[in-house]
Structures are given as C-alpha cells and as structure tokens.
Protein backbone atom coordinates (compact mmCIF):
# COMPACT_ATOMS: atom_id res chain seq x y z
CA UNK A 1 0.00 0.00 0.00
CA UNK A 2 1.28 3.39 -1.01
CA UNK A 3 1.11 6.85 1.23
CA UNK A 4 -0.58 9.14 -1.88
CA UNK A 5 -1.44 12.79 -2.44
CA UNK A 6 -3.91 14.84 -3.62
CA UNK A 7 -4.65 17.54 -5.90
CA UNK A 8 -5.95 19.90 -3.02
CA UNK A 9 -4.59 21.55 -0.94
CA UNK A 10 -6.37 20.53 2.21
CA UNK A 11 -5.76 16.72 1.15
CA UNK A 12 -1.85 17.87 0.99
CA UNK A 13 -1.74 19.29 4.01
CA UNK A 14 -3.52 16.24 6.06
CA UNK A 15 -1.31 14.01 4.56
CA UNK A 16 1.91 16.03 5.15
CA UNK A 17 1.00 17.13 8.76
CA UNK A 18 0.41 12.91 9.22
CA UNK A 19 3.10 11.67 7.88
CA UNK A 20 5.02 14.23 9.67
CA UNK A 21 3.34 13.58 12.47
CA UNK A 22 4.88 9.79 12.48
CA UNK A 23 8.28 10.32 11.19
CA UNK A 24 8.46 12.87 14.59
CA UNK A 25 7.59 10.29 16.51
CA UNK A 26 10.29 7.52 15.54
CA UNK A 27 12.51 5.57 18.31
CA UNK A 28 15.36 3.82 17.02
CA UNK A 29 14.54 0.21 17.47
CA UNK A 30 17.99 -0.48 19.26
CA UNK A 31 17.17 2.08 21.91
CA UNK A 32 13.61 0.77 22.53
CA UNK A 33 14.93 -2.83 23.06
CA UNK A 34 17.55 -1.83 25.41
CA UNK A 35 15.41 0.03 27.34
CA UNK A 36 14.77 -1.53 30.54
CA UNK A 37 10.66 -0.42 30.77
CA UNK A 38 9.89 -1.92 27.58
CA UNK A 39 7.30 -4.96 27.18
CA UNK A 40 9.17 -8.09 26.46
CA UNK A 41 6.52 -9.53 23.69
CA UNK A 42 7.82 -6.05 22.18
CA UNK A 43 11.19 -6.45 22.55
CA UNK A 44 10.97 -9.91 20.77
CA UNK A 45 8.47 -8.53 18.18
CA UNK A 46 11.48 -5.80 16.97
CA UNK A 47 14.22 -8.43 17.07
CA UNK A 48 11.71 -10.50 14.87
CA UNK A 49 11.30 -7.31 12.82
CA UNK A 50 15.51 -7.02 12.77
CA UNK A 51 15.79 -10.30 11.59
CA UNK A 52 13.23 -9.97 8.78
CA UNK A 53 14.90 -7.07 7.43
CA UNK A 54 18.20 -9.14 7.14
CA UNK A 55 16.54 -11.20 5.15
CA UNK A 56 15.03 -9.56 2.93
CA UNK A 57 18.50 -7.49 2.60
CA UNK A 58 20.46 -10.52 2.46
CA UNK A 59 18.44 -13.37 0.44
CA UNK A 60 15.50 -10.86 -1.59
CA UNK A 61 17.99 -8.67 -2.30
CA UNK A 62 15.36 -5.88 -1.51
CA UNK A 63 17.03 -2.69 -0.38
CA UNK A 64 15.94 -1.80 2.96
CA UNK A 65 18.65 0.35 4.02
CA UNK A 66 17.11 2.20 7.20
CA UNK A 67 13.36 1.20 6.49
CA UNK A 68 11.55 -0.13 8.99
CA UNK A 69 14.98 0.78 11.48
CA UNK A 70 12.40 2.51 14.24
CA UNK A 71 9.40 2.31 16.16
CA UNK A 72 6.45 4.24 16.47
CA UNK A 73 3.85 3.81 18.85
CA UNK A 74 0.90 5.25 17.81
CA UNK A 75 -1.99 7.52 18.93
CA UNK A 76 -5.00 5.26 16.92
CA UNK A 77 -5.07 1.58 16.18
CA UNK A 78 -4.37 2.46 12.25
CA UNK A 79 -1.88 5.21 10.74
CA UNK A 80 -3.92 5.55 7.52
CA UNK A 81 -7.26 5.09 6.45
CA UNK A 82 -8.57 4.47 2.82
CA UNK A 83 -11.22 4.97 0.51
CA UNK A 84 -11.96 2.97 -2.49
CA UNK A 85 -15.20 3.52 -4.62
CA UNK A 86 -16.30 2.03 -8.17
CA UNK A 87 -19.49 2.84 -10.00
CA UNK A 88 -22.60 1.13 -8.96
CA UNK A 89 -22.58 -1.26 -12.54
CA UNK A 90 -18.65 -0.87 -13.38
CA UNK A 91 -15.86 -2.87 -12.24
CA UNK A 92 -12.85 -0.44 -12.92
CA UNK A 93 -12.27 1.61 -9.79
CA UNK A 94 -12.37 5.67 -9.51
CA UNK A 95 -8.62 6.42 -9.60
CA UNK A 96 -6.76 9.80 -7.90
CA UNK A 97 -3.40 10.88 -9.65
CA UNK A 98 -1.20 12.72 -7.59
CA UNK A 99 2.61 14.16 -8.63
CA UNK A 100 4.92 11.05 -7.32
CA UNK A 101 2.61 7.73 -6.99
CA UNK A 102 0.73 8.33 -9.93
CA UNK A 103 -2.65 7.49 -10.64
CA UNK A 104 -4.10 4.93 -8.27
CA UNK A 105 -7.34 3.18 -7.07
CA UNK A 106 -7.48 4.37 -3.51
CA UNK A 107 -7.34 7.52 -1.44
CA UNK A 108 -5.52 7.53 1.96
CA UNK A 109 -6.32 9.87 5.18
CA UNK A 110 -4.45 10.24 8.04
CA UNK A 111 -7.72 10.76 9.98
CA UNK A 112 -11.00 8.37 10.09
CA UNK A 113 -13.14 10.99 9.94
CA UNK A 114 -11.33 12.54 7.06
CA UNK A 115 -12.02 9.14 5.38
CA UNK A 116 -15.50 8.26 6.48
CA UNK A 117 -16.49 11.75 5.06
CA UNK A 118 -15.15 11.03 1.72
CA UNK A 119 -16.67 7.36 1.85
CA UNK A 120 -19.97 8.73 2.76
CA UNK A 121 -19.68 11.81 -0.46
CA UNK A 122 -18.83 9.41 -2.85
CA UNK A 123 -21.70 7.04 -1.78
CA UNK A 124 -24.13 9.78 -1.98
CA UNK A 125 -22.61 10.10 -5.52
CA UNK A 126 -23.82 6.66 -6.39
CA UNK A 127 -20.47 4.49 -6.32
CA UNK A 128 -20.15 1.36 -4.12
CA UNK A 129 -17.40 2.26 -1.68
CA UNK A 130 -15.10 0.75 0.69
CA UNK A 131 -13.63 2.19 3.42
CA UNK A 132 -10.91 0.38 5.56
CA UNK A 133 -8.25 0.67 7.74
CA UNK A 134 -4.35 0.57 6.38
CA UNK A 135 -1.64 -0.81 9.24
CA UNK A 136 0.87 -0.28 6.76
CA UNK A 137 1.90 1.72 3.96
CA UNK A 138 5.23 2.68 1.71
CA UNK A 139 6.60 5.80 1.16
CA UNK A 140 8.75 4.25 -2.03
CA UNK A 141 11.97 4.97 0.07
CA UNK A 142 11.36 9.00 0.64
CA UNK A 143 11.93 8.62 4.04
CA UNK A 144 12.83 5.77 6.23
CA UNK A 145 9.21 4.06 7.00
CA UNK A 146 8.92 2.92 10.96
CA UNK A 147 7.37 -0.53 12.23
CA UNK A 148 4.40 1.10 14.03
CA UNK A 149 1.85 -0.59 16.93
CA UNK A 150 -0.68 -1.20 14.25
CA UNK A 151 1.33 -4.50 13.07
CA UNK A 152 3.92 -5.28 15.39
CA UNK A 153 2.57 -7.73 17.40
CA UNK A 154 0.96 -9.41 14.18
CA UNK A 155 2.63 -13.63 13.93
CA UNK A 156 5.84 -14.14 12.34
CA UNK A 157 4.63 -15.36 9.15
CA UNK A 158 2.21 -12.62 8.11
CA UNK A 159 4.67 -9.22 9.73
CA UNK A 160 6.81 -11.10 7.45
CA UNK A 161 4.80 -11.39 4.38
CA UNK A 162 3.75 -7.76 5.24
CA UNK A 163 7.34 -5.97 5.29
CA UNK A 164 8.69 -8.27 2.14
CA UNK A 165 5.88 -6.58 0.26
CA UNK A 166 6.24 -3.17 1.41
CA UNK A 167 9.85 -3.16 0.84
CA UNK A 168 9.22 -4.85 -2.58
CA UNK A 169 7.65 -1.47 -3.55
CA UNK A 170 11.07 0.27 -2.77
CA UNK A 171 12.89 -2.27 -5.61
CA UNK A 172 10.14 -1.81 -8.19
CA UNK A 173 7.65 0.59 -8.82
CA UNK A 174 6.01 1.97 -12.02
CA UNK A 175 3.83 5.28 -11.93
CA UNK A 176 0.55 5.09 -12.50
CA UNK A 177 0.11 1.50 -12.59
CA UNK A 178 -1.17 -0.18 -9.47
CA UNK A 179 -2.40 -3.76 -11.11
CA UNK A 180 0.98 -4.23 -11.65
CA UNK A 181 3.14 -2.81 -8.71
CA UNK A 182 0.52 -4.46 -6.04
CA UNK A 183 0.80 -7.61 -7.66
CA UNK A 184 4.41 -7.27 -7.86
CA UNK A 185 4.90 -6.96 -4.39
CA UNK A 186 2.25 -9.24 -3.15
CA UNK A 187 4.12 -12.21 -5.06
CA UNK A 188 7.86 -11.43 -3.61
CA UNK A 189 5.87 -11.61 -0.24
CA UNK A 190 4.16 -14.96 -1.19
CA UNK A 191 7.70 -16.07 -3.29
CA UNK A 192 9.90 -15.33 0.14
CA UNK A 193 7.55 -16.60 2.26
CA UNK A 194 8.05 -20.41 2.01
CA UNK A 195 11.65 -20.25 2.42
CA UNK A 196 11.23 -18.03 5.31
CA UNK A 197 9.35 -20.52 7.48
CA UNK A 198 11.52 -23.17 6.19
CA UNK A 199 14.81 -21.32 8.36
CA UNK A 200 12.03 -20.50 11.33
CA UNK A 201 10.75 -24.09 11.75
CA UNK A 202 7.11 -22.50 10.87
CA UNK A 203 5.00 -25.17 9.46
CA UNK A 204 1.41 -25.93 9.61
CA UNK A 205 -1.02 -23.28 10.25
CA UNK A 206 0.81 -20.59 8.25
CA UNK A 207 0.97 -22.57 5.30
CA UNK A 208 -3.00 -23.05 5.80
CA UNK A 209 -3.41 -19.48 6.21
CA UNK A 210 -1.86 -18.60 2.79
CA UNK A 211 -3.35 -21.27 1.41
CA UNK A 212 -6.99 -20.09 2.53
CA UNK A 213 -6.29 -16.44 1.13
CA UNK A 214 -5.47 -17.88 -2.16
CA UNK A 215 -9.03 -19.80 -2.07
CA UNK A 216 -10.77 -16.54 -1.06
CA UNK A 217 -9.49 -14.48 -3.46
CA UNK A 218 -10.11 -17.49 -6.58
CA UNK A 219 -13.64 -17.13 -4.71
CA UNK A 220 -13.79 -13.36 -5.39
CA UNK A 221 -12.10 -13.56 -8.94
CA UNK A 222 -15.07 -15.80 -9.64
CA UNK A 223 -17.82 -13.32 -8.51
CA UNK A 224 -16.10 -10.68 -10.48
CA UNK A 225 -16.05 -12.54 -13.65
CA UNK A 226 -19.72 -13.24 -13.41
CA UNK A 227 -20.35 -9.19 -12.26
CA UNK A 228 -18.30 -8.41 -15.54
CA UNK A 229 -20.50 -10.62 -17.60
CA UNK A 230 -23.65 -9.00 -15.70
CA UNK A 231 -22.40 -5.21 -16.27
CA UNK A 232 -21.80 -5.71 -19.91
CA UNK A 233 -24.72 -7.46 -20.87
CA UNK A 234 -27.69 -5.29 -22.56
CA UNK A 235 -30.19 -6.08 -19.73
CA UNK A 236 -32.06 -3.17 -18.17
CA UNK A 237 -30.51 -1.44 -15.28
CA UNK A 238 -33.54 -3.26 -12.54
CA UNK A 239 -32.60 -6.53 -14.29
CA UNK A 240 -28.48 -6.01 -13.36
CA UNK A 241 -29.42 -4.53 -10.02
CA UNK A 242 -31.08 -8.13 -9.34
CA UNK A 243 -28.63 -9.73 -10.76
CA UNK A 244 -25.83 -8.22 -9.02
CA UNK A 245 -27.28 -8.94 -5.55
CA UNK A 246 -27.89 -12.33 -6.28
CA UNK A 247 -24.39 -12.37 -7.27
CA UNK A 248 -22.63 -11.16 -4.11
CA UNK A 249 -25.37 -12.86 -1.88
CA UNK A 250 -24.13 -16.60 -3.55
CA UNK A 251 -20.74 -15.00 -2.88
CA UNK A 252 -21.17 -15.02 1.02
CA UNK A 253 -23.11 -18.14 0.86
CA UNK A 254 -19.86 -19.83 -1.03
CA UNK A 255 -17.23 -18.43 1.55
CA UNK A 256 -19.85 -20.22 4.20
CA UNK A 257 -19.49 -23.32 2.11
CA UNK A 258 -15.53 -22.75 1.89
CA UNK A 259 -14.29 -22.35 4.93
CA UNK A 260 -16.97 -24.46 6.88
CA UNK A 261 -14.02 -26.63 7.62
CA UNK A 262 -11.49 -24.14 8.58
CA UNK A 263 -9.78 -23.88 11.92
CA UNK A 264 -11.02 -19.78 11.52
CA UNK A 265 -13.98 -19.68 9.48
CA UNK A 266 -14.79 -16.23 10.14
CA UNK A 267 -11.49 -14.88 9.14
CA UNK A 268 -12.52 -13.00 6.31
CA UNK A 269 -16.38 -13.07 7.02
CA UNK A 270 -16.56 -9.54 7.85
CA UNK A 271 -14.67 -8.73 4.57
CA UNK A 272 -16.95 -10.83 2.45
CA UNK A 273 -19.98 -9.52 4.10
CA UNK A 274 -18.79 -5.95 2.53
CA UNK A 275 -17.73 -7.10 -0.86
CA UNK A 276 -18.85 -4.97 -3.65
CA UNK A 277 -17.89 -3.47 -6.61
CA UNK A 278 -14.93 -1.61 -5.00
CA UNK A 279 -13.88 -4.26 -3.02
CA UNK A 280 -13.29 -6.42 -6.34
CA UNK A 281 -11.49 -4.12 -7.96
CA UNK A 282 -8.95 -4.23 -5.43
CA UNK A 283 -9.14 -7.86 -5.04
CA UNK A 284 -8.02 -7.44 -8.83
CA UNK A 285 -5.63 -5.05 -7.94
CA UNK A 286 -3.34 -6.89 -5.94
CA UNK A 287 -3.66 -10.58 -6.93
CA UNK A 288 -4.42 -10.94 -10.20
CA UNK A 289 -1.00 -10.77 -11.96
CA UNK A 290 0.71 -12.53 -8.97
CA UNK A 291 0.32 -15.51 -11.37
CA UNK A 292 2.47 -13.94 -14.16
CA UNK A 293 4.63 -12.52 -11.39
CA UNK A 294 5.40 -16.02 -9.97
CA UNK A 295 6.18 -16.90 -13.35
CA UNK A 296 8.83 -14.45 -14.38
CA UNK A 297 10.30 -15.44 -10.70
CA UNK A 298 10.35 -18.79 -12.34
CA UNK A 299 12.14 -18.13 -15.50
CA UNK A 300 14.59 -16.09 -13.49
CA UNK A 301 18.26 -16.62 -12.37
CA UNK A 302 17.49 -15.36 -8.75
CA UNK A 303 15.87 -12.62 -7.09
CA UNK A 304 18.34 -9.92 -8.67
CA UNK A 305 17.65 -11.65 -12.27
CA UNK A 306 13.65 -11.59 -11.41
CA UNK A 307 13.49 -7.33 -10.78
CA UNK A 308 15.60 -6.66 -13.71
CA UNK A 309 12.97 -8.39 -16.03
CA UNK A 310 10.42 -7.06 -13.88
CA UNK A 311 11.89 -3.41 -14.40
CA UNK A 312 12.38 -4.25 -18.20
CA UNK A 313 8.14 -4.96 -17.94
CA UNK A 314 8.05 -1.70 -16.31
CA UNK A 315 9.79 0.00 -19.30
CA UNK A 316 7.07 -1.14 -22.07
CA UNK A 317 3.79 0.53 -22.92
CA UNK A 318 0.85 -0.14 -20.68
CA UNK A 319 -0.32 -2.42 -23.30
CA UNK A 320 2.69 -4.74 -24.75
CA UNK A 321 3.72 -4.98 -20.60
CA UNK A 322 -0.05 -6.30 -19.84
CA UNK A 323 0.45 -8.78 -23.42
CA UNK A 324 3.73 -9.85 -21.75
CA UNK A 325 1.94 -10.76 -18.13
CA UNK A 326 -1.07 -12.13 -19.87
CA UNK A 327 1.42 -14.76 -21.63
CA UNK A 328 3.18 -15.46 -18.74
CA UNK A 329 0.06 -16.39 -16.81
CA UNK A 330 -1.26 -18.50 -19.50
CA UNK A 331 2.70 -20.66 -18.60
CA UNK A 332 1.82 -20.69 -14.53
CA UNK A 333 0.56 -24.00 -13.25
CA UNK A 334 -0.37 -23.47 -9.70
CA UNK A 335 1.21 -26.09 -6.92
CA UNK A 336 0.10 -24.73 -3.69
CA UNK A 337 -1.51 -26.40 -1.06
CA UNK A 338 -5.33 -26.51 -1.47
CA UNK A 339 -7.90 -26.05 1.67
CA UNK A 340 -11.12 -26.07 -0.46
CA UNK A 341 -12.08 -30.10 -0.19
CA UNK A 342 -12.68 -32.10 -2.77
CA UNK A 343 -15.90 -31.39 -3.23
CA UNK A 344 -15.71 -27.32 -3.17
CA UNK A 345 -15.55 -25.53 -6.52
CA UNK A 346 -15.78 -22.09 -7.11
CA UNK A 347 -16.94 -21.65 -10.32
CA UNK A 348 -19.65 -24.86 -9.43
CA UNK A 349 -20.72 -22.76 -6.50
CA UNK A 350 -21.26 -19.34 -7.67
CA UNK A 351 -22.79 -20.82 -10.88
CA UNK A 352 -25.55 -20.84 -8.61
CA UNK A 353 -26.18 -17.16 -8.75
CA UNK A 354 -28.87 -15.62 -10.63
CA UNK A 355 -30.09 -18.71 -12.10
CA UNK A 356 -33.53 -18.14 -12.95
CA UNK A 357 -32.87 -14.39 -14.62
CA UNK A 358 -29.84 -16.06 -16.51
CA UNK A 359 -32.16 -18.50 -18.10
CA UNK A 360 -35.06 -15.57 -18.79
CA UNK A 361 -37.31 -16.18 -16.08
CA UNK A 362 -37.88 -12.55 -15.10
C-alpha cells in the first residue's frame, strides 16, 4: 500500500501534517529494546522485525537500508485510512493521480473521519465504496518508514509477508500503474515466504493461512467474472441490479461453504460480508498478476535476475507490458496447497447465482 497525495490543498496538508506527524515520533529500534521499561513480547516482536529485514537485505535482495529501522507507537489503532469507490454497474475503480505515486485506485487519510467523510460523499454520488483501515503503507523509500503498533505484534509469518511486500515497492515501482506494482509486491511476499518458514521451523497453520487467502481471493475472482458478464450485458438497469445482488449474496453463501471446515472460518467473514464493486477491484488489484509474477520469478536466475525483467516490464507501454503478463500467466501451473475439499468448486458454486434471470425467467 502506497502513502498518496492529492490535488488539493487541504488533502496535501492532512497528509503532510500525518506523515510528519509519524516520522516525529520515531525511536530507534535499538534504543527501545535496550530500554529496561519496555514490554518483552515487544522487545521480541522488533528483534523479529531485525531479523526480517536481514533477510530480505540478504536473500531478496530488496534494499531496505534504514526502512523499517524505528518504532512508532501510535496515537490510533491504524496510521492511515482508505477509501476505495467504483461505479454502482462498473468494475474499474475511480482512480486519484497525484505528482509522485501516480494514478491509483485508492485515497488515503491520516484521519477516520477525514475518510468516512469522503466514503460517505462518494456514496451519496452513487459508487459502491469501501472504506478500511491501512496498518501499513510505503513511502517508495522518501523517508525511512517505521514498524508502528498497528502491526507489530501481528505472527511471524504474516509481519513477514507484510514488510517483504512493502519493501518490494522500494525495488520496483512503475507510476501510474497499481495492477501491476501491487501484484508485484504481493508475489515477492508470497515467493519469500516459504523459504522463510523453512529457516524458522514455521509449518502448519501458516501454510493453511496462505493457502486459505489464495481460495478466497479465486472465490472473489469468480464473482467478479460473473459481475463483468452482468455489467456488460444489454439487460435493463432493474434486471443487473437483481442480478448483481444475487451475485454477491451466492458469494457469502460460497465463503460459508468454503471455509466451513477451517480452523477460523470467520477470518474474512466480515470482509466478504462488505464485498462490492470496490472491493473487487482491489481484489483485482493486488492478486491478479501474482500468477504472471510467480512466473517471471520462475524463468529467473534469482531474485536480482527476477526485478531486472520485472523493471524491463516496467519499461514497455501499458499495453505490450499487460500482453507480456497475460502470456506469462497462460505458462503458470499453480502447486500450492489446497484447503477447499474435494468437493468445493468455485466456479460450481457461484454458478448458482442468478439462475432463474440467466435462463429468462424474469
């Protein structure tokens, strides 16, 4: 996730006086762990947090330099809030462009109410909208981002996964296109990851956990195929209000249905429950060229080997560079572990959706 501007000047000024606000309030983690008042679950979070950044220094080759170096406690549970919002029968998400990120899908405030203000404008404006809660974000190496309270104390596995992908955006990052730099970074996290636990002796539940986002998020690609189909079909407005709502209803009834048997069933319920058109575009966002990403990784002599053809994608026109992912995810056979069952299908299940206006009943 990416800190962004905006193109007035009270949205600069939040977001400058915030990020201010945090940089001000850095402790250099060395100092907090010798202190002798300091937690001990903290002090052995930050030497977690030490030892993930020498990894992703030494083996990702990722250049973390002083990122991620300090500590900041914070005031609220969440540095960063953001908005997302898509139009009410469209699939491609309103996008902000601001002077350094680029253009991008989300909007980020320093300040809930900042955000819920926004969320609740562009909602009266008629776009679905999403508003949620960012413990992280990347400053693409301007200044030296802190570990802050809103993720430290998160398990090994996933404040590892989280800082290999924020870092990631420090190696590689192309203006104005966040399919491609989310997805980027959300595969080095899920690339590094195995080895990772491998050299911690983590085994087991983490594995199920990535295992289980990967089903969710085939889940969600399904119910935004079928939304896609719905929005571009030449049925009356009424007719793809229906249908959409049927849609997303057969949606939460198929996350039920896959993750009935899951040691956390309700880990993404309240996620699901919310799922709409901005939701899905993010879901798109961020994992659908992971595929083509894990690809390249494959074809590649090493980490150092994988971000100079990732940088040489970078380089092309928006369209050859989405050709040249589009080929390499029609090469990616998927090996990971499967939670889903035997008898659990995605497609199978959400086929269920809308089945008497798909055959003309109404």
């Amino acid at each position: 996730m990416l800190l962004l501007g905006c193109e007035t000047a009270g949205y600069y000024t939040q977001a400058a006086t915030g990020q201010m606000r945090i940089l001000a309030a850095r402790e250099p983690i060395e100092d907090i762990a010798a202190a002798p008042d300091t937690d001990a679950k903290l002090q052995q979070q930050l030497a977690l947090v030490q030892s993930i950044r020498a990894y992703a220094s030494g083996e990702l080759k990722l250049p973390v330099g002083r990122a991620y170096g300090a500590y900041v406690k914070l005031e609220d549970d969440y540095p960063v809030w953001n908005v997302l919002a898509a139009p009410e029968f469209s699939l491609k998400p309103k996008r902000w462009c601001y002077p350094i990120a680029g253009c991008a899908s989300y909007r980020g405030y320093f300040r809930k109410s900042s955000a819920r203000d926004k969320a609740e404008q562009l909602a009266g404006e008629g776009y679905d909208v999403y508003l949620g809660p960012v413990p992280a974000y990347s400053t693409l190496g301007w200044f030296d981002d802190p570990v802050m309270s809103s993720f430290v104390h998160w398990p090994p596995e996933r404040l590892a996964g989280l800082l290999f992908h924020e870092l990631a955006h420090r190696r590689v990052y192309i203006s104005g296109d966040t399919q491609f730099n989310e997805s980027f970074a959300t595969a080095v996290a899920q690339l590094a990851l195995p080895d990772w636990r491998r050299r911690h002796g983590i085994d087991g539940p983490a594995a199920n956990r990535i295992a289980e986002a990967r089903a969710v998020n085939a889940l969600m690609m399904t119910a935004r195929r079928q939304l896609k189909a719905i929005y571009d079909s030449d049925q009356p407005r009424d007719v793809q209000r229906q249908q959409k709502a049927g849609t997303l209803a057969q949606l939460r009834q198929c996350y039920r249905e896959l993750s009935a048997g899951w040691a956390y069933p309700n880990r993404y319920r309240a996620y699901i429950e919310k799922t709409n058109n901005a939701t899905l575009a993010l879901v798109s966002e961020y994992q659908s060229r992971v595929p083509a990403f894990q690809q390249l990784y494959r074809q590649s002599d090493g980490w150092e080997d994988f971000y100079r053809a990732t940088e040489k994608l970078g380089k092309l026109d928006k369209d050859e560079r989405n050709r040249r992912l589009d080929t390499l995810a029609a090469n990616y056979q998927d090996s990971s572990r499967k939670v889903t069952g035997p008898s659990f299908n995605s497609e199978t299940c959400m086929s269920a959706a809308n089945t008497p206006l798909a055959t003309g009943d109404n």
